[in-house]
PDB file of N, CA and C in Angstrom:
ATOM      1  N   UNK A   1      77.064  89.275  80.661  1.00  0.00           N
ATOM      2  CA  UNK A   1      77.571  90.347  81.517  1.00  0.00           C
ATOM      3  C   UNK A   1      76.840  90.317  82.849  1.00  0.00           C
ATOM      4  N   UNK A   2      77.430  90.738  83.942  1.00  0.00           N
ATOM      5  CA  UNK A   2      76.935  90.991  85.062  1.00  0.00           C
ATOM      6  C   UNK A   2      77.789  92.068  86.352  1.00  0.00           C
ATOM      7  N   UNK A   3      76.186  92.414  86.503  1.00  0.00           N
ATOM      8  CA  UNK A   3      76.792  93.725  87.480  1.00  0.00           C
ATOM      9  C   UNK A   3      77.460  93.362  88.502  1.00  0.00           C
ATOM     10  N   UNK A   4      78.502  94.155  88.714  1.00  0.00           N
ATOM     11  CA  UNK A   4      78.940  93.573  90.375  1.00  0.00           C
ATOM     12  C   UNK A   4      79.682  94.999  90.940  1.00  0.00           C
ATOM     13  N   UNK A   5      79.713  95.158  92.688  1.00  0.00           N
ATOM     14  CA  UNK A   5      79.714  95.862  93.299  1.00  0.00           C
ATOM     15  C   UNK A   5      81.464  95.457  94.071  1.00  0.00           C
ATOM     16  N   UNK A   6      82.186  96.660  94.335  1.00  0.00           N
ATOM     17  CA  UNK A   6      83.331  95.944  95.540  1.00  0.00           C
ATOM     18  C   UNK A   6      82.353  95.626  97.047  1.00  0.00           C
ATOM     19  N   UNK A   7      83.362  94.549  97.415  1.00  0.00           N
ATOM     20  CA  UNK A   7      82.191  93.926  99.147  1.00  0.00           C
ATOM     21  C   UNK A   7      83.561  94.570  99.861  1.00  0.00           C
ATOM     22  N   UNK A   8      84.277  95.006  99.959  1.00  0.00           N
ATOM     23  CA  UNK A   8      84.820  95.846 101.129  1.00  0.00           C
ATOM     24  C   UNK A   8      84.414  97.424 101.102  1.00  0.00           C
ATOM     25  N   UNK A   9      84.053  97.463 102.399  1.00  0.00           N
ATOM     26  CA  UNK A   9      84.177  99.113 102.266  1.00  0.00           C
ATOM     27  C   UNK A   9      85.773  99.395 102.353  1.00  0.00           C
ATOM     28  N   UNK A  10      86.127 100.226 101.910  1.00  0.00           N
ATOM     29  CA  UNK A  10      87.255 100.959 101.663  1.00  0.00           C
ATOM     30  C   UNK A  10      86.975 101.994 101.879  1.00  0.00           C
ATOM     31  N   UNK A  11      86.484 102.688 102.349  1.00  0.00           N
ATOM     32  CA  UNK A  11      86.393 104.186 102.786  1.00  0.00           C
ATOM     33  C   UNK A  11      85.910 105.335 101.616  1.00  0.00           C
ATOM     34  N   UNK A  12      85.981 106.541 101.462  1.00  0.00           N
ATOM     35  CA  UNK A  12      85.091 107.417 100.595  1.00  0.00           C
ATOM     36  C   UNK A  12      85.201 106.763  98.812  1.00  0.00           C
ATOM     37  N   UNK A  13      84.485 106.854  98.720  1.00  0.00           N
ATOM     38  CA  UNK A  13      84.317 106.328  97.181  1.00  0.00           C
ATOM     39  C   UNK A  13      83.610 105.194  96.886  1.00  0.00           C
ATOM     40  N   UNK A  14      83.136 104.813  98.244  1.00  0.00           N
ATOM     41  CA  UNK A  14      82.962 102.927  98.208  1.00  0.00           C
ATOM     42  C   UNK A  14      82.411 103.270  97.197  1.00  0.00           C
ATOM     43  N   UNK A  15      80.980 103.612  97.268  1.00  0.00           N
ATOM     44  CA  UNK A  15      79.932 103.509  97.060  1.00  0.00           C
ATOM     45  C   UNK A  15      80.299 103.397  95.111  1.00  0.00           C
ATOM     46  N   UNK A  16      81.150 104.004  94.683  1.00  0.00           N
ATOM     47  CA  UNK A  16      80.997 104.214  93.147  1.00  0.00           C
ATOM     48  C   UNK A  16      81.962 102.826  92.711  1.00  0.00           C
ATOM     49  N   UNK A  17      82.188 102.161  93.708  1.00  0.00           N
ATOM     50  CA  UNK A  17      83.184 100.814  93.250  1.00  0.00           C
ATOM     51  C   UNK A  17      82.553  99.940  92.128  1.00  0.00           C
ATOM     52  N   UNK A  18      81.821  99.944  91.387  1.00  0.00           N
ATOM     53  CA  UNK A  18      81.244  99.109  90.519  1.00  0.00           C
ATOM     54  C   UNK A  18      81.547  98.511  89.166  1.00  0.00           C
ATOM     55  N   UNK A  19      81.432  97.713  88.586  1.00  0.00           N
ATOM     56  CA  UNK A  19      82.096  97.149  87.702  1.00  0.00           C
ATOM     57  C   UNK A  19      81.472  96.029  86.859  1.00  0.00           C
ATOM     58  N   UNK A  20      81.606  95.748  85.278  1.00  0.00           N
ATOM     59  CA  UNK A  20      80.815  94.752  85.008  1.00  0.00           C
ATOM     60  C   UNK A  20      81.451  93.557  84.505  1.00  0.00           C
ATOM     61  N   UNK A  21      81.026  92.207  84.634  1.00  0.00           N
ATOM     62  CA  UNK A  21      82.031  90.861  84.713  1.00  0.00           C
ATOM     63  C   UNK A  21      81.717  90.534  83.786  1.00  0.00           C
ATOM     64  N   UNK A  22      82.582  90.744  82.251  1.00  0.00           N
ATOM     65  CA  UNK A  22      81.921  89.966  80.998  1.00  0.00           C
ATOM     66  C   UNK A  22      82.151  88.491  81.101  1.00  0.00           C
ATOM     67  N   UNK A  23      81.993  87.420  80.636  1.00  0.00           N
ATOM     68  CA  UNK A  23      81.746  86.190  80.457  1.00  0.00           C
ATOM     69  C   UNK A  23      81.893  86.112  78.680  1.00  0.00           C
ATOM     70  N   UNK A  24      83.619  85.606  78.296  1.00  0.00           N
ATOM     71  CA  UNK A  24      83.207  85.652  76.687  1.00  0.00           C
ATOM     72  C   UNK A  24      83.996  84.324  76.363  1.00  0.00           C
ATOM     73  N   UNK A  25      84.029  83.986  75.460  1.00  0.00           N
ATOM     74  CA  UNK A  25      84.473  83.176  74.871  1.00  0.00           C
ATOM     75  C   UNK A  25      86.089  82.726  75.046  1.00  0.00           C
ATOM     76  N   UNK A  26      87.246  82.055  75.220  1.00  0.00           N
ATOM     77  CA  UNK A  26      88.166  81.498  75.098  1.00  0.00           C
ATOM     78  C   UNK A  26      89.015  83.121  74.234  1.00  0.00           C
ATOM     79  N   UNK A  27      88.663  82.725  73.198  1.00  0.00           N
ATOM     80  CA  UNK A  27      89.439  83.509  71.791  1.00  0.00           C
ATOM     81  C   UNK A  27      89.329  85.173  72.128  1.00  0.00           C
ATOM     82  N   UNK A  28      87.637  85.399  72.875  1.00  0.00           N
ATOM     83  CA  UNK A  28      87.797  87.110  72.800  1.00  0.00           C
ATOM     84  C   UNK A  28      88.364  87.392  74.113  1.00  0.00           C
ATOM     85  N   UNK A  29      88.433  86.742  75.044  1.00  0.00           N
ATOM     86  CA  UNK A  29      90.191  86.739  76.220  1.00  0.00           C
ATOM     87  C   UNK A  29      91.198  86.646  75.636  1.00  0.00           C
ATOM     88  N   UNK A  30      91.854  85.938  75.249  1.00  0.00           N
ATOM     89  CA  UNK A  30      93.246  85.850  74.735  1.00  0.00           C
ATOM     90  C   UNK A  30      93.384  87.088  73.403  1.00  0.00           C
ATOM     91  N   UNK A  31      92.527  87.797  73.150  1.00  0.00           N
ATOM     92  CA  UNK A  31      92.058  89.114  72.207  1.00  0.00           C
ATOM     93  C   UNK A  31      91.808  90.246  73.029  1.00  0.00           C
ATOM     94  N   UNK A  32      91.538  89.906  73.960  1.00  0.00           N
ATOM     95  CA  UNK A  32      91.751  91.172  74.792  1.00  0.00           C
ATOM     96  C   UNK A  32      93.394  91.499  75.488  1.00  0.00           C
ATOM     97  N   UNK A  33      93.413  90.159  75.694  1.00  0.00           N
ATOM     98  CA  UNK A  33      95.348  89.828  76.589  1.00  0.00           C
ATOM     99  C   UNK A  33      95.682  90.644  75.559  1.00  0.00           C
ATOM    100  N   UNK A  34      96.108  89.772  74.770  1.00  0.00           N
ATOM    101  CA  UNK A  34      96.809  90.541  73.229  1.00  0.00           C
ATOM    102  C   UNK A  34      96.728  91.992  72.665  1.00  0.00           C
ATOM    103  N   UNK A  35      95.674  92.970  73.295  1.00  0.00           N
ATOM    104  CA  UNK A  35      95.664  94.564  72.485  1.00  0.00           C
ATOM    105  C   UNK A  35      96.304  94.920  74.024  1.00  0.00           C
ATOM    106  N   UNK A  36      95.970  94.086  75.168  1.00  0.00           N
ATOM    107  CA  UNK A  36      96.201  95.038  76.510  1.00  0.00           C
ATOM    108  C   UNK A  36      98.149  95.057  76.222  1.00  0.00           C
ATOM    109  N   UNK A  37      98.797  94.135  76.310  1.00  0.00           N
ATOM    110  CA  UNK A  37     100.169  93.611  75.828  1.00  0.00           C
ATOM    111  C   UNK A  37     100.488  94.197  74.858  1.00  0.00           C
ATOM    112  N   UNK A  38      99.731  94.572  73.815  1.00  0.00           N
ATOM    113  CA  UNK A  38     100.661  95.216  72.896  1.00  0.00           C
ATOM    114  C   UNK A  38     100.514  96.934  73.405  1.00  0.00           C
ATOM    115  N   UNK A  39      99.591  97.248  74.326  1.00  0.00           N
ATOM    116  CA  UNK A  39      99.382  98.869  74.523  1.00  0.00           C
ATOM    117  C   UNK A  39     101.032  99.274  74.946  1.00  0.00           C
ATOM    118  N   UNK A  40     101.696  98.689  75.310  1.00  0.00           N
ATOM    119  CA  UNK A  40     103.012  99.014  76.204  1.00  0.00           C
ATOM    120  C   UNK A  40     102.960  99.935  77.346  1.00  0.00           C
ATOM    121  N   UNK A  41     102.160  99.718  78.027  1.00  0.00           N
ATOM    122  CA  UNK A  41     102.014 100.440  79.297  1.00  0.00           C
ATOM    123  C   UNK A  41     102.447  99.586  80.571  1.00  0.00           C
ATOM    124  N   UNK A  42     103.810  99.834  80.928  1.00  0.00           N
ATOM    125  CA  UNK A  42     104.471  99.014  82.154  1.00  0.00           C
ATOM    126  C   UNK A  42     104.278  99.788  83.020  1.00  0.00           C
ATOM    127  N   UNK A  43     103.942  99.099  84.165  1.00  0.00           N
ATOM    128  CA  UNK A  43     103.745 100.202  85.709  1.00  0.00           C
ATOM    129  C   UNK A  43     104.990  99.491  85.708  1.00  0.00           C
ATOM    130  N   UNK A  44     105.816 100.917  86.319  1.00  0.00           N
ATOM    131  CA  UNK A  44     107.055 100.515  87.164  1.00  0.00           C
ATOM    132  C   UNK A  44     106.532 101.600  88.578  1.00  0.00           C
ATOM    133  N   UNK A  45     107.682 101.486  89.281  1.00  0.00           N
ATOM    134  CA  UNK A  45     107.428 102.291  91.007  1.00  0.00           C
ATOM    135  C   UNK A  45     107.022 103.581  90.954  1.00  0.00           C
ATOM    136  N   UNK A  46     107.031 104.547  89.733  1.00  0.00           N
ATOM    137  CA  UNK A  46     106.564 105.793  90.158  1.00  0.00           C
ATOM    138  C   UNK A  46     105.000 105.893  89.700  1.00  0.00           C
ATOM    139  N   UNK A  47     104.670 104.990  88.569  1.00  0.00           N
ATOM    140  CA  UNK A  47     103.528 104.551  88.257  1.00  0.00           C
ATOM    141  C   UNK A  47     102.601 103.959  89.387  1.00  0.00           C
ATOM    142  N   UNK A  48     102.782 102.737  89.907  1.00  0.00           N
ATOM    143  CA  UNK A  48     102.758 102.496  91.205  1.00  0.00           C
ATOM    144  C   UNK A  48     102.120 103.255  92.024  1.00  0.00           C
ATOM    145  N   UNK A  49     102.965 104.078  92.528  1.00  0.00           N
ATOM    146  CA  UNK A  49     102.982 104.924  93.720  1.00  0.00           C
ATOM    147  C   UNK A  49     101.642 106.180  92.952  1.00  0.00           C
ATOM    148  N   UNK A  50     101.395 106.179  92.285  1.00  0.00           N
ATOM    149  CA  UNK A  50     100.199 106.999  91.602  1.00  0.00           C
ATOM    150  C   UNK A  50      98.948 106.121  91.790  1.00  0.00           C
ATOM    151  N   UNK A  51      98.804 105.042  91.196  1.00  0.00           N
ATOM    152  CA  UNK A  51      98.275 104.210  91.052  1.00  0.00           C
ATOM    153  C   UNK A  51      97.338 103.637  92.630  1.00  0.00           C
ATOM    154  N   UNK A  52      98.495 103.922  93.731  1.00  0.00           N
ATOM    155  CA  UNK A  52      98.043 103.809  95.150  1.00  0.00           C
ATOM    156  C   UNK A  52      97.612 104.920  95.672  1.00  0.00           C
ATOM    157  N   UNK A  53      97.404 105.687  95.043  1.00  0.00           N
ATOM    158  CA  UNK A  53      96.645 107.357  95.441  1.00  0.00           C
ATOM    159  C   UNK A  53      95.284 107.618  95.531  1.00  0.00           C
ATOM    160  N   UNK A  54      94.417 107.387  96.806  1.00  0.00           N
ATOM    161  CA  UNK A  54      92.890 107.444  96.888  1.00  0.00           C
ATOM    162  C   UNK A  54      92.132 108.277  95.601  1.00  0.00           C
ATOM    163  N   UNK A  55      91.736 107.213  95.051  1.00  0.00           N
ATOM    164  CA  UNK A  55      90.585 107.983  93.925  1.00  0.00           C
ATOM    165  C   UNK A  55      89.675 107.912  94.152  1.00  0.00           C
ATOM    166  N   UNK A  56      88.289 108.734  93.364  1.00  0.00           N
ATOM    167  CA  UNK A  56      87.008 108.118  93.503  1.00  0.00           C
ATOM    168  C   UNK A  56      86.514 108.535  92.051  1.00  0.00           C
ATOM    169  N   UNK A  57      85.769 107.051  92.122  1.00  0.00           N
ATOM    170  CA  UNK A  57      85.340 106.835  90.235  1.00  0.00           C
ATOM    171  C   UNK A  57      86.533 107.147  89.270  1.00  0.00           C
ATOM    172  N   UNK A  58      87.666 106.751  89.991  1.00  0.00           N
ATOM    173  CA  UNK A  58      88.509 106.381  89.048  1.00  0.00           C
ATOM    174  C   UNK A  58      88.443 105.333  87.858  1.00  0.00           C
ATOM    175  N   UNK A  59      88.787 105.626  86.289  1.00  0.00           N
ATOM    176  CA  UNK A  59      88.565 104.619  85.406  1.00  0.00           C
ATOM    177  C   UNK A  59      89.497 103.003  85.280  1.00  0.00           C
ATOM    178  N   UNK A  60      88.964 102.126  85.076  1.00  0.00           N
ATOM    179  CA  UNK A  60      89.947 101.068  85.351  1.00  0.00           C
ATOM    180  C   UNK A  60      91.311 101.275  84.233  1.00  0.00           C
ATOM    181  N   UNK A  61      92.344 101.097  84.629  1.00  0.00           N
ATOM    182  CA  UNK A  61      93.458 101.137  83.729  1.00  0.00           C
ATOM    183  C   UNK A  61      94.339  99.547  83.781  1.00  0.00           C
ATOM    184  N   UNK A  62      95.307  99.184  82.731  1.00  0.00           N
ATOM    185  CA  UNK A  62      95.791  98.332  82.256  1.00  0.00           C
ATOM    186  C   UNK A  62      96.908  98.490  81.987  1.00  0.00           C
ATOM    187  N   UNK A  63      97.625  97.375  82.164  1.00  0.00           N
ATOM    188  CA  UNK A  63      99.196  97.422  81.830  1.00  0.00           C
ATOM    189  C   UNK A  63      99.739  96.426  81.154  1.00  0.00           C
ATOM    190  N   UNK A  64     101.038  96.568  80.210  1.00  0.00           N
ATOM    191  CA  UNK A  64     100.937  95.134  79.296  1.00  0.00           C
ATOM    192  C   UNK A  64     102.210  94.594  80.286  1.00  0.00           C
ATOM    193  N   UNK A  65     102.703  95.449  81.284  1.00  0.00           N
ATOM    194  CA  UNK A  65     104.152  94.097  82.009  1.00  0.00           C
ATOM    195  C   UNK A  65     103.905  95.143  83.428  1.00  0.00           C
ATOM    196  N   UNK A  66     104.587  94.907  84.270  1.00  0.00           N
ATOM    197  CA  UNK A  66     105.588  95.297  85.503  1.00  0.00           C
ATOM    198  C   UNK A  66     106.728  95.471  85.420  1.00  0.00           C
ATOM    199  N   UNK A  67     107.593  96.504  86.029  1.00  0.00           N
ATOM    200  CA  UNK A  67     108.841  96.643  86.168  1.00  0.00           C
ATOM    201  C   UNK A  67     109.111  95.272  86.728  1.00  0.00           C
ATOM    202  N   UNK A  68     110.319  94.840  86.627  1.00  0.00           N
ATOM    203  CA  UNK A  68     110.427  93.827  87.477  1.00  0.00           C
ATOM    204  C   UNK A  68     111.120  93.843  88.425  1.00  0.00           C
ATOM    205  N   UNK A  69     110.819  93.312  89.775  1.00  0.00           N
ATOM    206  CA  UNK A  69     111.023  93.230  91.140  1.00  0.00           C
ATOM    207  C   UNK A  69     109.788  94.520  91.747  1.00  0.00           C
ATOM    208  N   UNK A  70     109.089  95.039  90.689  1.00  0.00           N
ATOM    209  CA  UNK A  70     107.833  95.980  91.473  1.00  0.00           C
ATOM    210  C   UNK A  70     107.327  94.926  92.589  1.00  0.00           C
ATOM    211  N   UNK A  71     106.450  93.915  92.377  1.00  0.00           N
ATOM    212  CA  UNK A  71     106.184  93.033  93.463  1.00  0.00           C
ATOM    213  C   UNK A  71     106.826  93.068  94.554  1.00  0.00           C
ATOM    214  N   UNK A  72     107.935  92.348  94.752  1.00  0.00           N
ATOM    215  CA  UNK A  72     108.472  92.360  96.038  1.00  0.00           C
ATOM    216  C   UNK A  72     109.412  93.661  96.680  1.00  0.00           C
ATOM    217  N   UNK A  73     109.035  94.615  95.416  1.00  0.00           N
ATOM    218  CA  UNK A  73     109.603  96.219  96.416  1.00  0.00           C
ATOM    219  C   UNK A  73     108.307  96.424  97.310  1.00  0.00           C
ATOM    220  N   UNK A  74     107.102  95.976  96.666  1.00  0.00           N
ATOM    221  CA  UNK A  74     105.943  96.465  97.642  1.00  0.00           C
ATOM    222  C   UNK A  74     105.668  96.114  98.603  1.00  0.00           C
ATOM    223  N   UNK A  75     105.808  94.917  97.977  1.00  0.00           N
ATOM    224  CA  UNK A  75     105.532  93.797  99.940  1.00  0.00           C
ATOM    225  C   UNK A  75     106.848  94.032 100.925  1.00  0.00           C
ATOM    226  N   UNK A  76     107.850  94.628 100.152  1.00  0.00           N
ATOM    227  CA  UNK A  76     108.645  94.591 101.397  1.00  0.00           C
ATOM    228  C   UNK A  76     108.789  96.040 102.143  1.00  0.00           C
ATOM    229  N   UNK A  77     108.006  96.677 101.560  1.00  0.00           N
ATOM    230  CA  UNK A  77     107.478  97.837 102.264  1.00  0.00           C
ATOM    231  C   UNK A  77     106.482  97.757 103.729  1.00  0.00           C
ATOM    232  N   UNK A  78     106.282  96.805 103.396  1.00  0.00           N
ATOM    233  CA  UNK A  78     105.662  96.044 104.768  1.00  0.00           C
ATOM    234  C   UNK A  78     105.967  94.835 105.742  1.00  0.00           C
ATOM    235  N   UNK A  79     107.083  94.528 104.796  1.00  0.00           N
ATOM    236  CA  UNK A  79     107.940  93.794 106.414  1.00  0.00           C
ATOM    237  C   UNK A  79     108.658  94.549 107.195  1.00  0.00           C
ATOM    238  N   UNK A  80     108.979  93.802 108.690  1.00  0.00           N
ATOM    239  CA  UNK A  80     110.069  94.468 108.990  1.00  0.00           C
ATOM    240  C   UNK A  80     111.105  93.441 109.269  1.00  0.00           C
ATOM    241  N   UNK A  81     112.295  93.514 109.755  1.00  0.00           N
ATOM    242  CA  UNK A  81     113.342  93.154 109.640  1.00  0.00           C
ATOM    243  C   UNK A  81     113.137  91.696 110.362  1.00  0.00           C
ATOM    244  N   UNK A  82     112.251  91.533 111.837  1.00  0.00           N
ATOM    245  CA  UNK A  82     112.196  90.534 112.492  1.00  0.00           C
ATOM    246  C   UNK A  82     110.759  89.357 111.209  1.00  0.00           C
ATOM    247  N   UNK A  83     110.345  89.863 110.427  1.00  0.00           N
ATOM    248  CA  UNK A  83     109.616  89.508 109.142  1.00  0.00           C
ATOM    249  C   UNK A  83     109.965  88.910 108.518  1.00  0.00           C
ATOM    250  N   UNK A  84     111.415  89.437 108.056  1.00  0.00           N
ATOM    251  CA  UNK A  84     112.243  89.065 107.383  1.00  0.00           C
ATOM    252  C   UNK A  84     113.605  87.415 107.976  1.00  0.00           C
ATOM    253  N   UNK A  85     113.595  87.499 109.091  1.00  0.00           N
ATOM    254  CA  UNK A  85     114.245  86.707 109.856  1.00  0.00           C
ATOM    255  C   UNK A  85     113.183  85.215 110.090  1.00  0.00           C
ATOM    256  N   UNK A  86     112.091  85.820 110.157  1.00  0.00           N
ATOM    257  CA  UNK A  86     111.097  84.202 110.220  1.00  0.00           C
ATOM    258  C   UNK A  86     111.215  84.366 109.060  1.00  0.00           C
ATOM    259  N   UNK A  87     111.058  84.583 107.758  1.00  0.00           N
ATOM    260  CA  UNK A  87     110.956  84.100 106.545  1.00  0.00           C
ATOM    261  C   UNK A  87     112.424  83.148 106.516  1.00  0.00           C
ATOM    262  N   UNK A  88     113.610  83.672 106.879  1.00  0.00           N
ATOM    263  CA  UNK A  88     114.149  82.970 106.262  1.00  0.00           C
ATOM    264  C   UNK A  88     114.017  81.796 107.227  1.00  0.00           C
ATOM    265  N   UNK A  89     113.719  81.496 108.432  1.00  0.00           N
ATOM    266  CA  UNK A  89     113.601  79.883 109.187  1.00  0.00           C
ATOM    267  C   UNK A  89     112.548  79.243 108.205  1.00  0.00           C
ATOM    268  N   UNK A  90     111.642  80.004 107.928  1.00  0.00           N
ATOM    269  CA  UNK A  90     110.717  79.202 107.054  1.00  0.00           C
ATOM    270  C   UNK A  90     110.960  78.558 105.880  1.00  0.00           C
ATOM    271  N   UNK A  91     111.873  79.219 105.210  1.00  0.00           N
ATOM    272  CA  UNK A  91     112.810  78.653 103.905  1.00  0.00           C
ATOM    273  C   UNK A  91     112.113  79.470 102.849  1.00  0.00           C
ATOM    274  N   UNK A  92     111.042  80.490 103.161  1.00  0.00           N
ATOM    275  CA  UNK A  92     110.629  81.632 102.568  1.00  0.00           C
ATOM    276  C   UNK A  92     111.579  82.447 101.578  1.00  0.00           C
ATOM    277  N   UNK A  93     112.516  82.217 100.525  1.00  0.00           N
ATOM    278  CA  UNK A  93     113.618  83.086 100.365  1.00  0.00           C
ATOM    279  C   UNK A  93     113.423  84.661  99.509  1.00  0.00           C
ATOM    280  N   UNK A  94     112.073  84.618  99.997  1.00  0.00           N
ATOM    281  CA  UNK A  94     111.148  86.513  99.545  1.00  0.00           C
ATOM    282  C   UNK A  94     111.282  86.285  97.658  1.00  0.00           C
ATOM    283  N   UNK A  95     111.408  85.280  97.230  1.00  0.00           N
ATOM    284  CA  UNK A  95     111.386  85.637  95.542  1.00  0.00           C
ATOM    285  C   UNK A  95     110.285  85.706  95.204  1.00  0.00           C
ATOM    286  N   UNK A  96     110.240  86.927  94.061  1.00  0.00           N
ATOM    287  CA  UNK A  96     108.540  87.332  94.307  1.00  0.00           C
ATOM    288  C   UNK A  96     108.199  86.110  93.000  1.00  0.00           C
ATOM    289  N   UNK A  97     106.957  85.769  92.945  1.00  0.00           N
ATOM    290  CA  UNK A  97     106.319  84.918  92.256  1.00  0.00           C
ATOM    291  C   UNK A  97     105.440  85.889  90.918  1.00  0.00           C
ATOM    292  N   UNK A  98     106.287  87.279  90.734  1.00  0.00           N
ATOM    293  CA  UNK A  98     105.779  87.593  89.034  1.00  0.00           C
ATOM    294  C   UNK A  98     106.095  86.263  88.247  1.00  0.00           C
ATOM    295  N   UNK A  99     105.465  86.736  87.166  1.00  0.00           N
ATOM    296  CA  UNK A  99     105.748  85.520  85.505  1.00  0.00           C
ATOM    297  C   UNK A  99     106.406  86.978  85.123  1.00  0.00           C
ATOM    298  N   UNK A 100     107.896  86.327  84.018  1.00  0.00           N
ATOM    299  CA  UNK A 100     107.928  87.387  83.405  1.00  0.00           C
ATOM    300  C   UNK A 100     107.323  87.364  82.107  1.00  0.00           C
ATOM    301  N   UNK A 101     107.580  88.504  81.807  1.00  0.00           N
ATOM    302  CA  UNK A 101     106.695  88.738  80.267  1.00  0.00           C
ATOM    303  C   UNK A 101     108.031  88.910  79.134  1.00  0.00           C
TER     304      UNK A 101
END
């Protein structure tokens, strides 16, 4: 295990950003995947939109999927239309790169 701190400030709360990095074995990862996946807790957009709500010492939470297309509803909350027009010269065609589950 090891301690570790967030390196951005982010504004009020930095300071309680902390967190610890286990280091385990192959088997007790794919044992953790496996209880988080079976919890059935999907963030979809209203989840989300909670989820992006300034906390401080908020507890870490887990989800076993995503709604799907959550990804690219978010990011495209931040293009704008001329964004959208170089993507497509680029051959960019915005498909979001989730895995599904």
């Amino acid at each position: 295990s090891f301690d570790g701190v967030s390196a951005n400030i982010s504004g009020e709360g930095f300071s309680g950003m902390k967190f610890i990095a286990k280091a385990t074995p192959q088997a007790d990862y794919e044992q953790w995947v496996a209880s988080v996946r079976e919890s059935g807790t999907v963030l979809d957009q209203d989840g989300y939109k909670t989820l992006a709500q300034p906390t401080i010492d908020a507890p870490a939470r887990y989800f076993s999927a995503s709604e799907a297309g959550l990804f690219n509803s978010i990011v495209m909350q931040y293009h704008t239309p001329k964004d959208m027009i170089s993507d497509q010269h680029s051959g960019n065609d915005g498909s979001s790169h989730e895995d599904s589950r």
